[in-house]
PDB file of N, CA and C in Angstrom:
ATOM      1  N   UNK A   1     136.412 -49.455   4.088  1.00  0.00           N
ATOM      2  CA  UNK A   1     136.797 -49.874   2.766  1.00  0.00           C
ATOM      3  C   UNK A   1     136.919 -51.398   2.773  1.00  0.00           C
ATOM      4  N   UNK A   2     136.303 -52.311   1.465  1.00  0.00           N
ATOM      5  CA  UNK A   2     135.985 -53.313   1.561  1.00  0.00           C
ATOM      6  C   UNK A   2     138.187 -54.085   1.073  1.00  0.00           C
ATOM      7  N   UNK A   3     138.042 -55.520   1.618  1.00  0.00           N
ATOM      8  CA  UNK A   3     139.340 -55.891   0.739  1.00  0.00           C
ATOM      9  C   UNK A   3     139.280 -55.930  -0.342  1.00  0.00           C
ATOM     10  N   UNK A   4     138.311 -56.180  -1.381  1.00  0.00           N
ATOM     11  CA  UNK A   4     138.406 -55.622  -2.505  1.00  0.00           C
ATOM     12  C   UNK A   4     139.219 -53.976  -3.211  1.00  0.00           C
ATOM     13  N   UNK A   5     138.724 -53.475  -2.354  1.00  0.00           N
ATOM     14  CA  UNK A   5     138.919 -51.880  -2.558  1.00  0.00           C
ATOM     15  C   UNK A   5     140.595 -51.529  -2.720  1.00  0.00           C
ATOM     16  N   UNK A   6     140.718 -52.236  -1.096  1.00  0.00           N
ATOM     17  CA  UNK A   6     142.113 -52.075  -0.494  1.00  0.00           C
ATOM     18  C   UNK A   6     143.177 -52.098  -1.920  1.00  0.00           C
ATOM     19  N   UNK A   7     142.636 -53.762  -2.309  1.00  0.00           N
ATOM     20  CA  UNK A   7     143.724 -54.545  -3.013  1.00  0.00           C
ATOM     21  C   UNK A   7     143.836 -54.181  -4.039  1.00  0.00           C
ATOM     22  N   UNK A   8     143.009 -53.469  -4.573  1.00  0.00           N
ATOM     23  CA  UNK A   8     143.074 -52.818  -6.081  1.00  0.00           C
ATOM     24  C   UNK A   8     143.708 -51.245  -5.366  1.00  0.00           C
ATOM     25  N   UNK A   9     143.446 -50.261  -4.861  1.00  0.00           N
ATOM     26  CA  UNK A   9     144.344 -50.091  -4.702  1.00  0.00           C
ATOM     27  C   UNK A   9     145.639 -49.992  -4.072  1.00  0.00           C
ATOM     28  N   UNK A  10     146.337 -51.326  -3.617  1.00  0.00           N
ATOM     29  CA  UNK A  10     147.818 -51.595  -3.264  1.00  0.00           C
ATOM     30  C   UNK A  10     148.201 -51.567  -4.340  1.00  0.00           C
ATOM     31  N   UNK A  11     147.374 -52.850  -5.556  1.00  0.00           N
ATOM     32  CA  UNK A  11     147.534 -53.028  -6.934  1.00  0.00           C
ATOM     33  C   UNK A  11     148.507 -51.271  -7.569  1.00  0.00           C
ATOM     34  N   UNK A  12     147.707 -50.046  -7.816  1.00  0.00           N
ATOM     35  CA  UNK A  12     147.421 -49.372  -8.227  1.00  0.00           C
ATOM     36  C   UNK A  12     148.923 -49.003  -7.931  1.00  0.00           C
ATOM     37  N   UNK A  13     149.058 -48.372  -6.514  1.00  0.00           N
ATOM     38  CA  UNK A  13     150.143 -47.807  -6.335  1.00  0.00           C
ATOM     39  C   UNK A  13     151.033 -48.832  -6.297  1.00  0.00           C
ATOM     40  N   UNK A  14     151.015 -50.318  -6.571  1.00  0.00           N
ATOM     41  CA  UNK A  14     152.537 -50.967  -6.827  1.00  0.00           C
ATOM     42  C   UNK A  14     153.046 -50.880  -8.229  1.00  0.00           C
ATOM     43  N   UNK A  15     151.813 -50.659  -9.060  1.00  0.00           N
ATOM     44  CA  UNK A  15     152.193 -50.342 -10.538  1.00  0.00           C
ATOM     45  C   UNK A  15     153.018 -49.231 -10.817  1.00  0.00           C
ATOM     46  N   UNK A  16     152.398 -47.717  -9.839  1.00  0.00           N
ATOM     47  CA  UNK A  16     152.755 -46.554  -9.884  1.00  0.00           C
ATOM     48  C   UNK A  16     154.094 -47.243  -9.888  1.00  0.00           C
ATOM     49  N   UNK A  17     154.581 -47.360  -8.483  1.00  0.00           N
ATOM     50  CA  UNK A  17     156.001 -47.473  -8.262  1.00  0.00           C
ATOM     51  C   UNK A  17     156.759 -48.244  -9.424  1.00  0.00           C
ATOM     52  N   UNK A  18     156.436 -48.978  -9.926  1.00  0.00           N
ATOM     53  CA  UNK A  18     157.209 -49.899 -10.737  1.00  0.00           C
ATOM     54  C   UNK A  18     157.611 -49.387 -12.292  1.00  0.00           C
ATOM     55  N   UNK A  19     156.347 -48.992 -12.412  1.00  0.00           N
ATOM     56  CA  UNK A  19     156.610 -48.403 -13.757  1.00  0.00           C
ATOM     57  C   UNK A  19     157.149 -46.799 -13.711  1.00  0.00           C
ATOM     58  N   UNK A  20     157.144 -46.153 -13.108  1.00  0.00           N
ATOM     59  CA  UNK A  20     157.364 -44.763 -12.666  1.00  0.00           C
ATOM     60  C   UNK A  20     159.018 -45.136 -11.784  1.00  0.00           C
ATOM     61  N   UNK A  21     159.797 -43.978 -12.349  1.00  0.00           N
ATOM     62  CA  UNK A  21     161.385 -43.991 -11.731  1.00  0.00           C
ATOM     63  C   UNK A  21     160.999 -42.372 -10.770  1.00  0.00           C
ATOM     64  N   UNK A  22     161.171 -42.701  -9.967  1.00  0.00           N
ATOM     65  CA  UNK A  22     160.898 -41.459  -9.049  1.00  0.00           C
ATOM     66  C   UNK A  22     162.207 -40.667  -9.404  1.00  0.00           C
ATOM     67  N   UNK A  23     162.069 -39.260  -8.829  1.00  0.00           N
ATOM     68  CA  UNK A  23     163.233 -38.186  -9.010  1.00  0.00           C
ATOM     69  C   UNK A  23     164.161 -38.286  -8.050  1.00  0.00           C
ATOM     70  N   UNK A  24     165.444 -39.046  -8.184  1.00  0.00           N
ATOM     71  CA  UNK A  24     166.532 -39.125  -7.661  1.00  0.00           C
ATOM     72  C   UNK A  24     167.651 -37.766  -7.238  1.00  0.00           C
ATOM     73  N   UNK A  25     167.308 -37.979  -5.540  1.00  0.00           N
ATOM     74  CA  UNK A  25     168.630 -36.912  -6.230  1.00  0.00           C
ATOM     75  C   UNK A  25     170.176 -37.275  -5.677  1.00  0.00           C
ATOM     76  N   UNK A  26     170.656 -36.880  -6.636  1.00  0.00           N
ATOM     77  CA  UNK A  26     171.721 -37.565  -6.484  1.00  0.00           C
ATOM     78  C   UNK A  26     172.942 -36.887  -5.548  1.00  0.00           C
ATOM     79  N   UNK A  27     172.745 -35.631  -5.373  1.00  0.00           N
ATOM     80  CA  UNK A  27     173.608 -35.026  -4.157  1.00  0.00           C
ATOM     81  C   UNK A  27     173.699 -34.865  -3.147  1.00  0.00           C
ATOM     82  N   UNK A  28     172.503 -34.961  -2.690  1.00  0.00           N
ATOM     83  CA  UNK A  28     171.572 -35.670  -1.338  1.00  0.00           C
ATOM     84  C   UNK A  28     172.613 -36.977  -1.103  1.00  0.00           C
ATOM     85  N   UNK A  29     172.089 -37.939  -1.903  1.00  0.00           N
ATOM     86  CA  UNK A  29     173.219 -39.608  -1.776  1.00  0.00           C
ATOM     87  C   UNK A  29     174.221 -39.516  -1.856  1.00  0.00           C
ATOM     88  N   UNK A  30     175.535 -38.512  -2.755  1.00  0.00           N
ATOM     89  CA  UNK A  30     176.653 -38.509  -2.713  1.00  0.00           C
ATOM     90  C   UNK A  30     177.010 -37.657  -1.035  1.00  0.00           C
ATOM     91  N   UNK A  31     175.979 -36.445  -0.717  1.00  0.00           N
ATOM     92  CA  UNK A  31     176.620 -35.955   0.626  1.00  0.00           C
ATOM     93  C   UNK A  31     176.086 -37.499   1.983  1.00  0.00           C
ATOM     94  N   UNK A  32     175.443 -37.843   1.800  1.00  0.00           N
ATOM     95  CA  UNK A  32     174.802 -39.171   2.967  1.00  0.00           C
ATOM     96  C   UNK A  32     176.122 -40.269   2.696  1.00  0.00           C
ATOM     97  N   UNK A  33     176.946 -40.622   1.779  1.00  0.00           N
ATOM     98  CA  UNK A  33     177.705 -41.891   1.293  1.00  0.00           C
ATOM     99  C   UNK A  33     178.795 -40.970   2.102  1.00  0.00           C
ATOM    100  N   UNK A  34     179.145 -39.900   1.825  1.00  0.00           N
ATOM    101  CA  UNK A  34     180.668 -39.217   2.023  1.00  0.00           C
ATOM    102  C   UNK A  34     180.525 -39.342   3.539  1.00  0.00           C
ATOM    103  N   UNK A  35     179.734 -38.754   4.354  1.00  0.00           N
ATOM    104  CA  UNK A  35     179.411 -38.291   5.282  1.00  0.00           C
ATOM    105  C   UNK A  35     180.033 -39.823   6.549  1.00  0.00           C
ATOM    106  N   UNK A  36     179.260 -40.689   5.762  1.00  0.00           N
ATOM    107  CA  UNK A  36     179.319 -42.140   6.792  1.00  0.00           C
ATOM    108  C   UNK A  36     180.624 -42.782   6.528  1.00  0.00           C
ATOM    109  N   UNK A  37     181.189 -42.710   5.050  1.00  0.00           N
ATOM    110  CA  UNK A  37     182.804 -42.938   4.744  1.00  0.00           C
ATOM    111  C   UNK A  37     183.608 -41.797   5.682  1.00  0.00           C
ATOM    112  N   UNK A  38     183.288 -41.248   6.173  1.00  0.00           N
ATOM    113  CA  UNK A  38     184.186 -40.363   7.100  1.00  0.00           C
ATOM    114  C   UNK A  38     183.895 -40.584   8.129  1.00  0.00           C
ATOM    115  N   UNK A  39     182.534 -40.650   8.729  1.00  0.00           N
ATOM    116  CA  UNK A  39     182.470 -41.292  10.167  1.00  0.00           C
ATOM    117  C   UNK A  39     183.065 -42.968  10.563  1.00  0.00           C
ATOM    118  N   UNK A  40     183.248 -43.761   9.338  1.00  0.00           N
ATOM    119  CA  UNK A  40     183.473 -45.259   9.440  1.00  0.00           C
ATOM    120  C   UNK A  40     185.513 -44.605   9.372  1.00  0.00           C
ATOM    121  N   UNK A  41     186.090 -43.672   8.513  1.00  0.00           N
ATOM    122  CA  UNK A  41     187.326 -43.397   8.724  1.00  0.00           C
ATOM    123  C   UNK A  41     187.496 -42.781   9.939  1.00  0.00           C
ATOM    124  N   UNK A  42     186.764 -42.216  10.650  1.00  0.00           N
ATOM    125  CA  UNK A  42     187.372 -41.513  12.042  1.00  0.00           C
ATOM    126  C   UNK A  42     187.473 -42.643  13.349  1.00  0.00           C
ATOM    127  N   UNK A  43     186.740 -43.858  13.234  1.00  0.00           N
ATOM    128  CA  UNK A  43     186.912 -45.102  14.158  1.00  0.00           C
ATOM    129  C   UNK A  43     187.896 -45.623  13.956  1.00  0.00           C
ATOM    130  N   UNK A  44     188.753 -45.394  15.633  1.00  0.00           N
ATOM    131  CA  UNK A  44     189.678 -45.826  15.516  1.00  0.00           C
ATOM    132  C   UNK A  44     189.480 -47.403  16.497  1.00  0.00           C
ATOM    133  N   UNK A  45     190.462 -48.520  15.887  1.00  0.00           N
ATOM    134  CA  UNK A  45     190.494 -49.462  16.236  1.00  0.00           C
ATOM    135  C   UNK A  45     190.476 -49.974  17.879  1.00  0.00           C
ATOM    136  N   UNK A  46     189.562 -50.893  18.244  1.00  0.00           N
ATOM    137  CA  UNK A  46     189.433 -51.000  19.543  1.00  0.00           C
ATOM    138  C   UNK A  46     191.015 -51.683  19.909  1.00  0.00           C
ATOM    139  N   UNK A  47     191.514 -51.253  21.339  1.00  0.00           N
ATOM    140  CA  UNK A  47     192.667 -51.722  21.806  1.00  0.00           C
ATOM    141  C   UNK A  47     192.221 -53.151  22.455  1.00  0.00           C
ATOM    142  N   UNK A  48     193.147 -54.398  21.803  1.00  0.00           N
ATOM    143  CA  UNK A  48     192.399 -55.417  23.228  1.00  0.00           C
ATOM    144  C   UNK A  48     193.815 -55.659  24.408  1.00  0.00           C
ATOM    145  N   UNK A  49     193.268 -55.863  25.473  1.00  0.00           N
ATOM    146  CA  UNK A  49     194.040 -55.474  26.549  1.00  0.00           C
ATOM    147  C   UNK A  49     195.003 -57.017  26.393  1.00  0.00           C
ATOM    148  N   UNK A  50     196.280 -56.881  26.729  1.00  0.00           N
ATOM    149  CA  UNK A  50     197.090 -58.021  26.591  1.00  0.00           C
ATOM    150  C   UNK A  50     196.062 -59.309  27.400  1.00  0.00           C
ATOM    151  N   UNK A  51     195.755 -59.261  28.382  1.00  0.00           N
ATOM    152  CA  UNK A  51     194.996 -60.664  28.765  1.00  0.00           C
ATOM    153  C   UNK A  51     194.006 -61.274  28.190  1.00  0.00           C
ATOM    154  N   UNK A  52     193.557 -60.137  27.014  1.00  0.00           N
ATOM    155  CA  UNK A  52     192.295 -61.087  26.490  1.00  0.00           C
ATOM    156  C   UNK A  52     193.010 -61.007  24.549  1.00  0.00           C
ATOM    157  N   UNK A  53     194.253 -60.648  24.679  1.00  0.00           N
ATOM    158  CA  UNK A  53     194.961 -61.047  23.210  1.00  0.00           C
ATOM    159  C   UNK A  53     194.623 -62.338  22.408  1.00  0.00           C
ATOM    160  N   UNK A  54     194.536 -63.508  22.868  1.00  0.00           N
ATOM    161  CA  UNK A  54     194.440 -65.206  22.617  1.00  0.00           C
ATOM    162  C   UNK A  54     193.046 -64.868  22.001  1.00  0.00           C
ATOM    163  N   UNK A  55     192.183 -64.287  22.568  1.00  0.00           N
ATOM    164  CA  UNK A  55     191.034 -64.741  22.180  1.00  0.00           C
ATOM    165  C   UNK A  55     190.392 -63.633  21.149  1.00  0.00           C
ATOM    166  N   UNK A  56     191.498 -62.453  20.407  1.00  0.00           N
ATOM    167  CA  UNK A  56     191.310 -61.751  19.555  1.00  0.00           C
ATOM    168  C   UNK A  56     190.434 -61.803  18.393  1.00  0.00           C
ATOM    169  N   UNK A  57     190.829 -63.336  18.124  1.00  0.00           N
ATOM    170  CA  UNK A  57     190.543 -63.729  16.525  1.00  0.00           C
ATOM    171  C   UNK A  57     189.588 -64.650  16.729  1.00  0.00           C
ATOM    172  N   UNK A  58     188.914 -65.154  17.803  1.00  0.00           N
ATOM    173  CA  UNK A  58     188.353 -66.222  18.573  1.00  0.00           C
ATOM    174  C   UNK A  58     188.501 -67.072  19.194  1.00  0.00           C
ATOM    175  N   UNK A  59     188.285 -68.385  19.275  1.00  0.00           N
ATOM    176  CA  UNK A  59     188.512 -69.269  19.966  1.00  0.00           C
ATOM    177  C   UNK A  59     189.057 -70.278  19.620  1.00  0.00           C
ATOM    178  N   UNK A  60     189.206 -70.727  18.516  1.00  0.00           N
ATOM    179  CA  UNK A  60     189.773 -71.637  17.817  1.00  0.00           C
ATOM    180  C   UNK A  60     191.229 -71.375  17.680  1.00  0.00           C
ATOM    181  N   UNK A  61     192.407 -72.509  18.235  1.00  0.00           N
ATOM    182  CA  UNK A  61     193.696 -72.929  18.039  1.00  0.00           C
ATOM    183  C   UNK A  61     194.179 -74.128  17.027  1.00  0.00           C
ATOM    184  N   UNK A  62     194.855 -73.670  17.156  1.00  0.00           N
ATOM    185  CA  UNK A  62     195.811 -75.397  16.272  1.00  0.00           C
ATOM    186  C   UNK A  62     195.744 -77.238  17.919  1.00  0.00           C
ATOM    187  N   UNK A  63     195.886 -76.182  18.932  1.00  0.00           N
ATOM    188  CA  UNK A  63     195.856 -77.167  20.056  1.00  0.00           C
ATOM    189  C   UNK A  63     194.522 -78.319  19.409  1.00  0.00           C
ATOM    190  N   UNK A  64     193.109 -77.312  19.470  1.00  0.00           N
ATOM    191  CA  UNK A  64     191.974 -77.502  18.728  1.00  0.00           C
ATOM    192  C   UNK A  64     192.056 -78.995  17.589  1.00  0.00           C
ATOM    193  N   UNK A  65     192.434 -78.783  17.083  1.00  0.00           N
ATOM    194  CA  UNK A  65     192.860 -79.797  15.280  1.00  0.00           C
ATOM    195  C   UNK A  65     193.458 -80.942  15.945  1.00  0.00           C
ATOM    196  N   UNK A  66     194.307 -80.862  16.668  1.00  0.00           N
ATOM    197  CA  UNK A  66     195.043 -81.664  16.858  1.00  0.00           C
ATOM    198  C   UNK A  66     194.450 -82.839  17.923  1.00  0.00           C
ATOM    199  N   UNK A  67     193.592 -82.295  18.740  1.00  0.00           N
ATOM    200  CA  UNK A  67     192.773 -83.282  19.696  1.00  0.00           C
ATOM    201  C   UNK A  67     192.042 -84.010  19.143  1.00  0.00           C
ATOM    202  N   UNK A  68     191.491 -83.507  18.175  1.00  0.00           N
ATOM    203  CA  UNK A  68     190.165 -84.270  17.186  1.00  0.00           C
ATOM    204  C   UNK A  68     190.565 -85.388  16.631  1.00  0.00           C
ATOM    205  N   UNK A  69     189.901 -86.003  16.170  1.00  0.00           N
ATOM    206  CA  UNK A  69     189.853 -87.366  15.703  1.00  0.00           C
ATOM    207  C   UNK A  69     189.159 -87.721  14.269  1.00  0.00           C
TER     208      UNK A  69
END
């Protein structure tokens, strides 16, 4: 098939898509949304071990600010 061919039809089926609303379904997406809101609620928070506490939030202190110039 020549690029001509191709491009008329990519053309073809980008129109399809655009102008055409495909059949949604919507209980399909409400069970896939619930499903991952319950797997993201069952993670429970990582513990950080007291020696690496300081560096929880990153690396940056107030010590930091105060050296600068």
């Amino acid at each position: 098939m020549g690029r001509g061919r191709q491009k008329a039809k990519q053309r073809k089926v980008a129109r399809n898509l655009k102008y055409t609303s495909p059949d949604t379904d919507y209980r399909a997406l409400e069970r896939e949304l619930v499903s991952r809101e319950s797997a993201i609620a069952e993670e429970e928070p990582d513990d950080v071990d007291e020696e690496y506490s300081d560096y929880e939030y990153g690396y940056y202190t107030d010590e930091d600010e105060e050296g600068a110039v």
